[in-house]
N, C-alpha and C. Protein backbone atom coordinates (compact mmCIF):
# COMPACT_ATOMS: atom_id res chain seq x y z
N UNK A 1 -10.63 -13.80 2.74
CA UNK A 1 -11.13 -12.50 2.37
C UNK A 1 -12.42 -12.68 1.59
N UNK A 2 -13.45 -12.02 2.15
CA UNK A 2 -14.68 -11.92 1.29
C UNK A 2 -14.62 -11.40 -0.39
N UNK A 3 -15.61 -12.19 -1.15
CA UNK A 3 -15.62 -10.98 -2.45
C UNK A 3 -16.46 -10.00 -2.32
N UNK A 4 -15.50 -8.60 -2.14
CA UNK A 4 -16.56 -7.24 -2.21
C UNK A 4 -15.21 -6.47 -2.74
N UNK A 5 -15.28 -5.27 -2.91
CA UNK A 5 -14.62 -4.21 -2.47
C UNK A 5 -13.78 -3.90 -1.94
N UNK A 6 -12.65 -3.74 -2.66
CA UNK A 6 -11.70 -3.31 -1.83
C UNK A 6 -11.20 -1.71 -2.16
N UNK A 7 -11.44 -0.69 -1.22
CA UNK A 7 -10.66 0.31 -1.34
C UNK A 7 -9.41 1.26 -0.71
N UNK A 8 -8.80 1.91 -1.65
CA UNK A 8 -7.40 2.39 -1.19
C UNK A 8 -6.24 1.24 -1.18
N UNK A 9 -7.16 -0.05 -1.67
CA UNK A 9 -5.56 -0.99 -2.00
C UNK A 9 -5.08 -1.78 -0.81
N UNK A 10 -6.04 -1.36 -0.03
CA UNK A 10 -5.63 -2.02 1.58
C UNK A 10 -5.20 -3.32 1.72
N UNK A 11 -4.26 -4.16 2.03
CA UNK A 11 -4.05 -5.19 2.48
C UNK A 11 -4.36 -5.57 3.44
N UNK A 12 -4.65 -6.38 4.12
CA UNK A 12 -5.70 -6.92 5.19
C UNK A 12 -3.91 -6.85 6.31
N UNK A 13 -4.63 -6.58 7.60
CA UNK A 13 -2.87 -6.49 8.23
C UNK A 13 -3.02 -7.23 9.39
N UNK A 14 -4.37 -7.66 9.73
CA UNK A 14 -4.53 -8.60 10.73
C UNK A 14 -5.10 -10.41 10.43
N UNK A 15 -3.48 -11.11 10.51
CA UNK A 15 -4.22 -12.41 9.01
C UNK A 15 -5.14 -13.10 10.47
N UNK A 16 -5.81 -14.57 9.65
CA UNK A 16 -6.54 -14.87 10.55
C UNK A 16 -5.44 -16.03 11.31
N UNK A 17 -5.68 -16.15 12.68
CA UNK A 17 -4.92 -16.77 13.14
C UNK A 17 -4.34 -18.04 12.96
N UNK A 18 -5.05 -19.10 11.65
CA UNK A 18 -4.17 -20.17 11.32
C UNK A 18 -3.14 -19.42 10.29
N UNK A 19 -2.99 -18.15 10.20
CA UNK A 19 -2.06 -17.45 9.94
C UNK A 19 -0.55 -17.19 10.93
N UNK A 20 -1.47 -16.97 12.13
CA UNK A 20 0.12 -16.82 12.40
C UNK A 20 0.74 -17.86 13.46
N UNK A 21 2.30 -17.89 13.80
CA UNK A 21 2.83 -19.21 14.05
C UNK A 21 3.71 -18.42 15.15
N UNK A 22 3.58 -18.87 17.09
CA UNK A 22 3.88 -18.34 17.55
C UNK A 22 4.25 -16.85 17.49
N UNK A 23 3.03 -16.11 17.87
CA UNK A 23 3.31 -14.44 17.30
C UNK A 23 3.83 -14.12 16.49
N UNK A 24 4.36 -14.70 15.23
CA UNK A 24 5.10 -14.47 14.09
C UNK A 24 3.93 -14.61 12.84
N UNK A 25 3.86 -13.77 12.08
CA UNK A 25 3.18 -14.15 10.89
C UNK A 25 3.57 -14.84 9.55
N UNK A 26 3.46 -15.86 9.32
CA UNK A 26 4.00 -16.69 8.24
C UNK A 26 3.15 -16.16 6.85
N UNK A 27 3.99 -16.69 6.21
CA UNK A 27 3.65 -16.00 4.55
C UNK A 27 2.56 -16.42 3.91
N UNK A 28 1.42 -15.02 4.01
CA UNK A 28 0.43 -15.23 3.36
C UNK A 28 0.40 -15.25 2.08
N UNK A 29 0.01 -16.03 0.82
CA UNK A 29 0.14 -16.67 -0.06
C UNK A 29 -1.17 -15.35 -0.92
N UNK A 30 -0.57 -14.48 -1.56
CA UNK A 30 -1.25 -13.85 -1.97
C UNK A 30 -1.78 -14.35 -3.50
N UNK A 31 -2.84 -14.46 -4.19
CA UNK A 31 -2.85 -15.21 -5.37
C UNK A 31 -4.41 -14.83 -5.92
N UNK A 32 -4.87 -15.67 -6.85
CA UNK A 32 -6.08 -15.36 -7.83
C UNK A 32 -7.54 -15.46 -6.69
N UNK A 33 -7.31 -16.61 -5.98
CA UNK A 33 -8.04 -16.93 -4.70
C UNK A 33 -8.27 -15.63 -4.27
N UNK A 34 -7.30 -14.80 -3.47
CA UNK A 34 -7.57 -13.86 -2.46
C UNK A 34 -7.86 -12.70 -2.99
N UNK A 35 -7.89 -12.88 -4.70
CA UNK A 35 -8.63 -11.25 -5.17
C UNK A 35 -7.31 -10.18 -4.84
N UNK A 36 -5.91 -10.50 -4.36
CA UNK A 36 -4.93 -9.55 -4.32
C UNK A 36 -3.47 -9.36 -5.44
N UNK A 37 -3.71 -10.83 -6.35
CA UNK A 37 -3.19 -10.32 -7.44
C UNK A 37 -3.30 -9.99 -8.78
N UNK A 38 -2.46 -10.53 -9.74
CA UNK A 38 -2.76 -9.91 -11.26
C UNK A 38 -3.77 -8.76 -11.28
N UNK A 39 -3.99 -7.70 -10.34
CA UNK A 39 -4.71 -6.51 -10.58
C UNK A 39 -4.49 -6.04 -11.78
N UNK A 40 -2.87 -5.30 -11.80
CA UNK A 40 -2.43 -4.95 -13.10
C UNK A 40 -3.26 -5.30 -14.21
N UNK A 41 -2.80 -6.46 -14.31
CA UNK A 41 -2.81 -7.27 -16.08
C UNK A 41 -4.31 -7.46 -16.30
N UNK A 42 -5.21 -7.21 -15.17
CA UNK A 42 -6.64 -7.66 -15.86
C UNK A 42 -7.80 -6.09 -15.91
N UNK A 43 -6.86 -4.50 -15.20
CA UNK A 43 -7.36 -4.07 -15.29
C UNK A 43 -6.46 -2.68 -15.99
N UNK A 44 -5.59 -2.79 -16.58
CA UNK A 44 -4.70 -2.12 -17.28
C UNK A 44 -3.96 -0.95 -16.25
N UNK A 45 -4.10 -1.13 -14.56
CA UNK A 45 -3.19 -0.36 -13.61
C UNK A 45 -2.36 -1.29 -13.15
N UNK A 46 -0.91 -0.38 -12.73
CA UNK A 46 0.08 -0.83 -12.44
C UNK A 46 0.63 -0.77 -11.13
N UNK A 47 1.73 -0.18 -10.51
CA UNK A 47 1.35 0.22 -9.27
C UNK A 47 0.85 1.01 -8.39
N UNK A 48 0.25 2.06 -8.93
CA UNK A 48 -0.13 2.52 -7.99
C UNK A 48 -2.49 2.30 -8.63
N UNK A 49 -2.88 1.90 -7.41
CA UNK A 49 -3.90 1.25 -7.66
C UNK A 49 -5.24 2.31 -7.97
N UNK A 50 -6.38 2.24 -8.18
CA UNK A 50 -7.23 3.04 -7.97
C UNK A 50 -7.97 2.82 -6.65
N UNK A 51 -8.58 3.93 -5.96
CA UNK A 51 -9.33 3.87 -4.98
C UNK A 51 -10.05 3.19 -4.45
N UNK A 52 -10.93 2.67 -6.26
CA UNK A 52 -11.93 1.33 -5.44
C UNK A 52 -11.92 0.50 -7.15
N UNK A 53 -11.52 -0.93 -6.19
CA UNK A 53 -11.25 -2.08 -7.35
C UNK A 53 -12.32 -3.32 -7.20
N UNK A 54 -13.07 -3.85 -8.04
CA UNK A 54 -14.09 -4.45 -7.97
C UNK A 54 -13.53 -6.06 -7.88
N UNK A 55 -12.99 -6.60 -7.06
CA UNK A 55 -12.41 -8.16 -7.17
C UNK A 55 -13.20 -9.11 -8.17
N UNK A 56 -14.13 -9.19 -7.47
CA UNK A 56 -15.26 -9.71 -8.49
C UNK A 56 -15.19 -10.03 -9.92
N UNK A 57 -15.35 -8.99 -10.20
CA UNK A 57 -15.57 -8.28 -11.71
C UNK A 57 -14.48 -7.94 -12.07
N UNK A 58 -13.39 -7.94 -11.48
CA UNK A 58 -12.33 -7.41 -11.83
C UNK A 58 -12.54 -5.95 -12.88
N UNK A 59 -12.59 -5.36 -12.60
CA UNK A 59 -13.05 -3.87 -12.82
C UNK A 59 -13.07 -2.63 -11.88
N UNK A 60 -12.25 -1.58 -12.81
CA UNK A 60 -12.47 -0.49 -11.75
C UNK A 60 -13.29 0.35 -11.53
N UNK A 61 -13.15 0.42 -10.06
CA UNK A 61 -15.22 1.07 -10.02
C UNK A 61 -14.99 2.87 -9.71
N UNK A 62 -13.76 2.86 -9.13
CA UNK A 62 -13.68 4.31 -9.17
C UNK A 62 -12.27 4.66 -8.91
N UNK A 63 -11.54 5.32 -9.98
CA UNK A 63 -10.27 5.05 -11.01
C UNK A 63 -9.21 6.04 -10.39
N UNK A 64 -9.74 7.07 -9.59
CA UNK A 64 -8.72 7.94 -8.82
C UNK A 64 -7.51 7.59 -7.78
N UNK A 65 -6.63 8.06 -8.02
CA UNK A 65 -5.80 7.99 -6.75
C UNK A 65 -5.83 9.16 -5.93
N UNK A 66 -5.80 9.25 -4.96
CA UNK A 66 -5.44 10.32 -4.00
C UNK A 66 -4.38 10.80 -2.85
N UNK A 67 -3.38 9.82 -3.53
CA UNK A 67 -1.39 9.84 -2.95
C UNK A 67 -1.94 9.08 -1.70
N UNK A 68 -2.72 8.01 -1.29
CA UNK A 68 -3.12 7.66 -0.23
C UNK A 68 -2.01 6.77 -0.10
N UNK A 69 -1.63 6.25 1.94
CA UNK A 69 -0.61 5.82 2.01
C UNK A 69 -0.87 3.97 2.51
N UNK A 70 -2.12 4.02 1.96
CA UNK A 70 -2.54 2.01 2.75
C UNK A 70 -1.96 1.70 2.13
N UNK A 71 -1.73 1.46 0.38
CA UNK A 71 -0.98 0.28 0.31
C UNK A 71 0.65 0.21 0.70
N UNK A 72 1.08 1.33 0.52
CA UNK A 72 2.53 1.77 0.91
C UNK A 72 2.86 0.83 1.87
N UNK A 73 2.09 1.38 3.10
CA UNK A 73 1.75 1.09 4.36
C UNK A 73 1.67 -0.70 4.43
N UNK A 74 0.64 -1.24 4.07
CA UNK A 74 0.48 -2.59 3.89
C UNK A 74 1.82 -3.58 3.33
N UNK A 75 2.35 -2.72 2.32
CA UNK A 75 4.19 -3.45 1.77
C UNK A 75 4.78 -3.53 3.23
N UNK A 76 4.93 -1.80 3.79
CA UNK A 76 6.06 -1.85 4.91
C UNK A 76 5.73 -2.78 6.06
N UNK A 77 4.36 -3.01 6.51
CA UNK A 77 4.34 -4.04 7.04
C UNK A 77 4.10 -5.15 6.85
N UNK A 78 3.67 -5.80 5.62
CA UNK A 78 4.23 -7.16 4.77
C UNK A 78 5.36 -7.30 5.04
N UNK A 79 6.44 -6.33 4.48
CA UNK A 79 7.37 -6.78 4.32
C UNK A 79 8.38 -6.89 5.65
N UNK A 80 7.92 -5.71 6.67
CA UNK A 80 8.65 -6.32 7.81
C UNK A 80 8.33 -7.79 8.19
N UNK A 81 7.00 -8.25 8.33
CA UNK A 81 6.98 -9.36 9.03
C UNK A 81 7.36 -10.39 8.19
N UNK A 82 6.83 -10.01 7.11
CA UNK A 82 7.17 -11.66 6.42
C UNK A 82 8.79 -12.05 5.94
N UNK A 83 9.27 -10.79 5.52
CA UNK A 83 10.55 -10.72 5.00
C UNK A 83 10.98 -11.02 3.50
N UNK A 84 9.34 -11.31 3.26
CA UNK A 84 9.38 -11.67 1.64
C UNK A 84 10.00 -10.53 0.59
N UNK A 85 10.94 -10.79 -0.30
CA UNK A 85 11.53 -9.38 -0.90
C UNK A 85 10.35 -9.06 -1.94
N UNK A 86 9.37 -9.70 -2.21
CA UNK A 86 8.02 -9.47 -2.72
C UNK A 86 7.59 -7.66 -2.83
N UNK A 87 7.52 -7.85 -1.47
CA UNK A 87 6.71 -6.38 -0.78
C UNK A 87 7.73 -5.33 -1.06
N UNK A 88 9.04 -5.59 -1.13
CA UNK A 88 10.28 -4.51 -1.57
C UNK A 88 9.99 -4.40 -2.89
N UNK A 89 9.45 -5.04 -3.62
CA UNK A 89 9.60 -4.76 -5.09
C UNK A 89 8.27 -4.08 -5.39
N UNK A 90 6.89 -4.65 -5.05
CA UNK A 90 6.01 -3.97 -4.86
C UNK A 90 6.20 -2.39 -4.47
N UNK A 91 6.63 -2.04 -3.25
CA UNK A 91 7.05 -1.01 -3.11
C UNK A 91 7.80 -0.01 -4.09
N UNK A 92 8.82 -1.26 -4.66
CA UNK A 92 9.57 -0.30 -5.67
C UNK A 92 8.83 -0.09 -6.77
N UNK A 93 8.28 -1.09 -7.49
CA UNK A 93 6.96 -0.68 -8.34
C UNK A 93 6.09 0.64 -8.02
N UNK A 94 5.48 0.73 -7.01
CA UNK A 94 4.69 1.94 -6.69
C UNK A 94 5.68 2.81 -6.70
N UNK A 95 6.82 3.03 -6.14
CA UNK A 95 7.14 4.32 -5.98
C UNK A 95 7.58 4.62 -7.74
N UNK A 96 8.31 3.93 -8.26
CA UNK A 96 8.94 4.19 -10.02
C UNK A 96 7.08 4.82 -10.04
N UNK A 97 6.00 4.50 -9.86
CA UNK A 97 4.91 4.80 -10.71
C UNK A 97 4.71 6.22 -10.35
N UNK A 98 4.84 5.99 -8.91
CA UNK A 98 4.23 7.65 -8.37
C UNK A 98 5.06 8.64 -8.94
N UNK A 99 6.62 8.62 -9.18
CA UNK A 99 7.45 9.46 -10.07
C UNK A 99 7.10 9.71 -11.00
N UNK A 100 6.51 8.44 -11.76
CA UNK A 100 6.77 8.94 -13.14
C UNK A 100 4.65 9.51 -13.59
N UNK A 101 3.96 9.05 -12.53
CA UNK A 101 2.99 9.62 -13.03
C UNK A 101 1.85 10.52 -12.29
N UNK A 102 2.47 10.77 -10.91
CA UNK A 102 1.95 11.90 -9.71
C UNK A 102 3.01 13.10 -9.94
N UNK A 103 4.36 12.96 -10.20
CA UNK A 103 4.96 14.39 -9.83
C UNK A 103 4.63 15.26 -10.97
N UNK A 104 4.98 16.94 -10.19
CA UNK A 104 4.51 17.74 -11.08
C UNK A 104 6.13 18.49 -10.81
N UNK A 105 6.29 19.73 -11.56
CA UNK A 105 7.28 20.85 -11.33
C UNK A 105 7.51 20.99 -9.85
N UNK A 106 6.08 21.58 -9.39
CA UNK A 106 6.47 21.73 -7.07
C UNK A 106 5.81 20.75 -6.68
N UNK A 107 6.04 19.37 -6.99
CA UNK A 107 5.25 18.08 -5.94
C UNK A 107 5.30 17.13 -6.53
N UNK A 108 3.86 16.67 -5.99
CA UNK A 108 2.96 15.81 -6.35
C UNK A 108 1.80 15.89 -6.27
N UNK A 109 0.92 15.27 -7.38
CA UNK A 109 -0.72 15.28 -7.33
C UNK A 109 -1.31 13.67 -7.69
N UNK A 110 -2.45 14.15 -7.24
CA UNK A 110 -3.72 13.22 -6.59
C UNK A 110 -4.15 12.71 -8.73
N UNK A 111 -4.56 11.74 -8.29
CA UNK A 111 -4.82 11.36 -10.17
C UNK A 111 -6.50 11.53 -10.18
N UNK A 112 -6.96 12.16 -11.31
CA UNK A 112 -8.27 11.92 -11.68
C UNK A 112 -8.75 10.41 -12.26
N UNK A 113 -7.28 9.58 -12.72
CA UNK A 113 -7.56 8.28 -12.79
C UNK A 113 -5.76 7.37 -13.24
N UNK A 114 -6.26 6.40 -12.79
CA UNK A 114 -4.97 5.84 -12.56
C UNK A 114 -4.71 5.12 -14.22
N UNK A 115 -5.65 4.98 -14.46
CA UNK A 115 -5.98 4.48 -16.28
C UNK A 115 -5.26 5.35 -17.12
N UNK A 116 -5.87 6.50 -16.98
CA UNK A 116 -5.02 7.82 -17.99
C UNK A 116 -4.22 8.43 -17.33
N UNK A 117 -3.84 8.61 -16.26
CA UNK A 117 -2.90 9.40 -15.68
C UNK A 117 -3.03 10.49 -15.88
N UNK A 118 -4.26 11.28 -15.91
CA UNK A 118 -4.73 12.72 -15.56
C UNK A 118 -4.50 12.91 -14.05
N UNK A 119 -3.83 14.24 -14.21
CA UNK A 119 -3.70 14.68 -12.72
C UNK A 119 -4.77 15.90 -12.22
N UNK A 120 -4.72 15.88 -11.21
CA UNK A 120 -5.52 17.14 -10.30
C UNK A 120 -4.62 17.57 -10.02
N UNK A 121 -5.14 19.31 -9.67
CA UNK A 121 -4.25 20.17 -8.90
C UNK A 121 -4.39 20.12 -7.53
N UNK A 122 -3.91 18.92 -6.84
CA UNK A 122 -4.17 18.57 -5.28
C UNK A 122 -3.08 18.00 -4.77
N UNK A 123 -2.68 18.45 -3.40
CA UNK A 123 -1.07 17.39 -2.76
C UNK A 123 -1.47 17.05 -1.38
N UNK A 124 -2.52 16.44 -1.04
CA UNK A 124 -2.86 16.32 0.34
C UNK A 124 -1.86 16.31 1.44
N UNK A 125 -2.07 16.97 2.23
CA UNK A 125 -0.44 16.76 3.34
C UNK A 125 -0.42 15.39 4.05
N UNK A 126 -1.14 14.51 4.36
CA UNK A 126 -0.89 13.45 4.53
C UNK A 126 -0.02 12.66 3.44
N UNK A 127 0.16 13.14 2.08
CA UNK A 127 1.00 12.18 1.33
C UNK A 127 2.71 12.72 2.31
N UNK A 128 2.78 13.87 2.17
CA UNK A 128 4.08 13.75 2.86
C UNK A 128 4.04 13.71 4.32
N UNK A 129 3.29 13.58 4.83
CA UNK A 129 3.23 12.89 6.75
C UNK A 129 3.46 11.33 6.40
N UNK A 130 2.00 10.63 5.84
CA UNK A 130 2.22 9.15 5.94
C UNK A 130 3.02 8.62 4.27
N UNK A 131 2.36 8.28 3.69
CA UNK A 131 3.01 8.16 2.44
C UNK A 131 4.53 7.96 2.20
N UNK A 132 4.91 9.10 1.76
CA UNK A 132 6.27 9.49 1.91
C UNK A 132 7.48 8.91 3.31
N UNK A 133 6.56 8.86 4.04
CA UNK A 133 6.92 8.18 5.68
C UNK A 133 7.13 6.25 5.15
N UNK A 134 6.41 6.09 4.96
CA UNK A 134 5.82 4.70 4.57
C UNK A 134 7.49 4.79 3.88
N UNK A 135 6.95 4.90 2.63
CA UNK A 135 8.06 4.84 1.96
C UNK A 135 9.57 4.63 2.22
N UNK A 136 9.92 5.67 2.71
CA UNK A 136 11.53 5.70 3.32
C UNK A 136 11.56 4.58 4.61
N UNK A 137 10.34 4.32 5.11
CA UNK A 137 10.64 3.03 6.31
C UNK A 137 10.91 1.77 5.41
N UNK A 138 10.13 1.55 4.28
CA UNK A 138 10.28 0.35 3.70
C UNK A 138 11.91 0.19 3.32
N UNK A 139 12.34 1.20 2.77
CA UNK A 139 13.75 1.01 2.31
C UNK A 139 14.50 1.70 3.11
N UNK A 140 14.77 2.17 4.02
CA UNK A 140 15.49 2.06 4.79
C UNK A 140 16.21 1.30 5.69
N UNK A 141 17.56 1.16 6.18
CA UNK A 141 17.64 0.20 7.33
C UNK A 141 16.77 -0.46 8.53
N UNK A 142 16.47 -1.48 8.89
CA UNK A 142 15.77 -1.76 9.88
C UNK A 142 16.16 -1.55 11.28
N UNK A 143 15.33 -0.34 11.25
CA UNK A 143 15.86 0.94 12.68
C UNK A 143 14.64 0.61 13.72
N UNK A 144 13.45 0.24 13.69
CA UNK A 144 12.34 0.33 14.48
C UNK A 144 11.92 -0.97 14.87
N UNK A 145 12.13 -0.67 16.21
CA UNK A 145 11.86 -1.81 17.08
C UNK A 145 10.71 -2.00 17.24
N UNK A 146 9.96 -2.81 16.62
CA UNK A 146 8.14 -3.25 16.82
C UNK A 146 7.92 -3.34 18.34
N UNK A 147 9.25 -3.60 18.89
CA UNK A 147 8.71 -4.17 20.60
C UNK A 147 8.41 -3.03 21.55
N UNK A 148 9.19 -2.02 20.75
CA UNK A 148 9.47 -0.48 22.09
C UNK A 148 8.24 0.86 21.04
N UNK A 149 7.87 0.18 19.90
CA UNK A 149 7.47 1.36 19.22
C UNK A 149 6.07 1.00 18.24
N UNK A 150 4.64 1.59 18.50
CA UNK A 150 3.44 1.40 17.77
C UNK A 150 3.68 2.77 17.28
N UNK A 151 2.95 2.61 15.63
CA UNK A 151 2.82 3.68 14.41
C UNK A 151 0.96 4.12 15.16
N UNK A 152 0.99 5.44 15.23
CA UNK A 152 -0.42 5.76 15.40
C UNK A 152 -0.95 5.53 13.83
N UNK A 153 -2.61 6.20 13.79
CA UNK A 153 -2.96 6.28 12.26
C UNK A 153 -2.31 7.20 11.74
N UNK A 154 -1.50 7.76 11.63
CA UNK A 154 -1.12 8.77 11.11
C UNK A 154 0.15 8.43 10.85
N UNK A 155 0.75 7.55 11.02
CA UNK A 155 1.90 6.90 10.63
C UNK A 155 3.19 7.86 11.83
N UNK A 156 3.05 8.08 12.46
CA UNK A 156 4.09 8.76 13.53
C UNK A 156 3.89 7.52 15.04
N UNK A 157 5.71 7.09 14.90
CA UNK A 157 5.99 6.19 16.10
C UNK A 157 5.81 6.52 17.79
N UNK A 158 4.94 6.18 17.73
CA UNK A 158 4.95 6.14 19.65
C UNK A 158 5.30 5.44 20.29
N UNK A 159 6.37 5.84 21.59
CA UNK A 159 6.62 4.72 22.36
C UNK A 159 6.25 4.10 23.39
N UNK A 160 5.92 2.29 23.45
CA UNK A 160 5.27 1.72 24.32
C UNK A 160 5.42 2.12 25.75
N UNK A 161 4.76 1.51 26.49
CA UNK A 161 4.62 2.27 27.89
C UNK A 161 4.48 0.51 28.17
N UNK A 162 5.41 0.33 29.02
CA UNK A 162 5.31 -1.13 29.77
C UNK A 162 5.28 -1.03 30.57
């Protein structure tokens, strides 16, 4: 992974191929190297990330959340392929965060920053299309057959055509 920018928290979902081992993806070694951990501890956010995180500099360059569903997304498929219980806990991390610092009385909202946990009055409907989707796939039983079924962008399963 280059040093630049990373935004929305994205995990990279296509590794490079001395990554993977007969169509299987073996466990990418996430660490200080790849700019994908200790985020937390060096920039005072927890799980749920800000929009845009400066690897580099380790600094956040622009502190909002917007209930977006990449990293969600990036666990559920971490964690299908690799099987690491890593990405389950991650997951569970983000979601304890989004409870305790997106919900409101009727929802959830978008953060003016993930630092202070100021909220906006905003619930984009993609948090409950993908997001929320994300979510319940990660912990749920393993019901979805990767072989018979691709997620469009929008996180809704389509089935292959062979």
């Amino acid at each position: 992974m280059e040093d630049r920018d990373v935004q929305g928290g994205v995990v990279p979902l296509s590794p490079p191929a001395e990554d993977r081992v007969e169509g299987q993806v073996r466990e990418v070694v996430l660490d200080e190297r790849s700019g994908l951990a200790g985020l937390d501890e060096q920039a005072g956010v927890r799980g749920i990330e800000p929009e845009v995180f400066d690897y580099r500099l380790r600094r956040v360059i622009s502190p909002g959340y917007q209930l977006r569903p990449e990293i969600i997304e990036s666990a559920y498929y971490l964690s299908h392929y690799t099987k690491n219980p890593r990405y389950l806990a991650m997951g569970r991390r983000f979601f304890d965060d989004l409870v305790t610092h997106c919900r409101t009385e009727d929802g959830y909202a978008t953060l003016k920053s993930v630092l202070t946990h100021e909220k906006k009055d905003l619930m984009p409907s993609y948090f409950l299309a993908e997001t929320l989707k994300y979510l319940y796939l990660l912990f749920a039983p393993e019901t979805i057959d990767f072989e018979g079924v691709v997620f469009n962008t929008e996180a809704h399963p389509l089935r292959r055509i062979r």
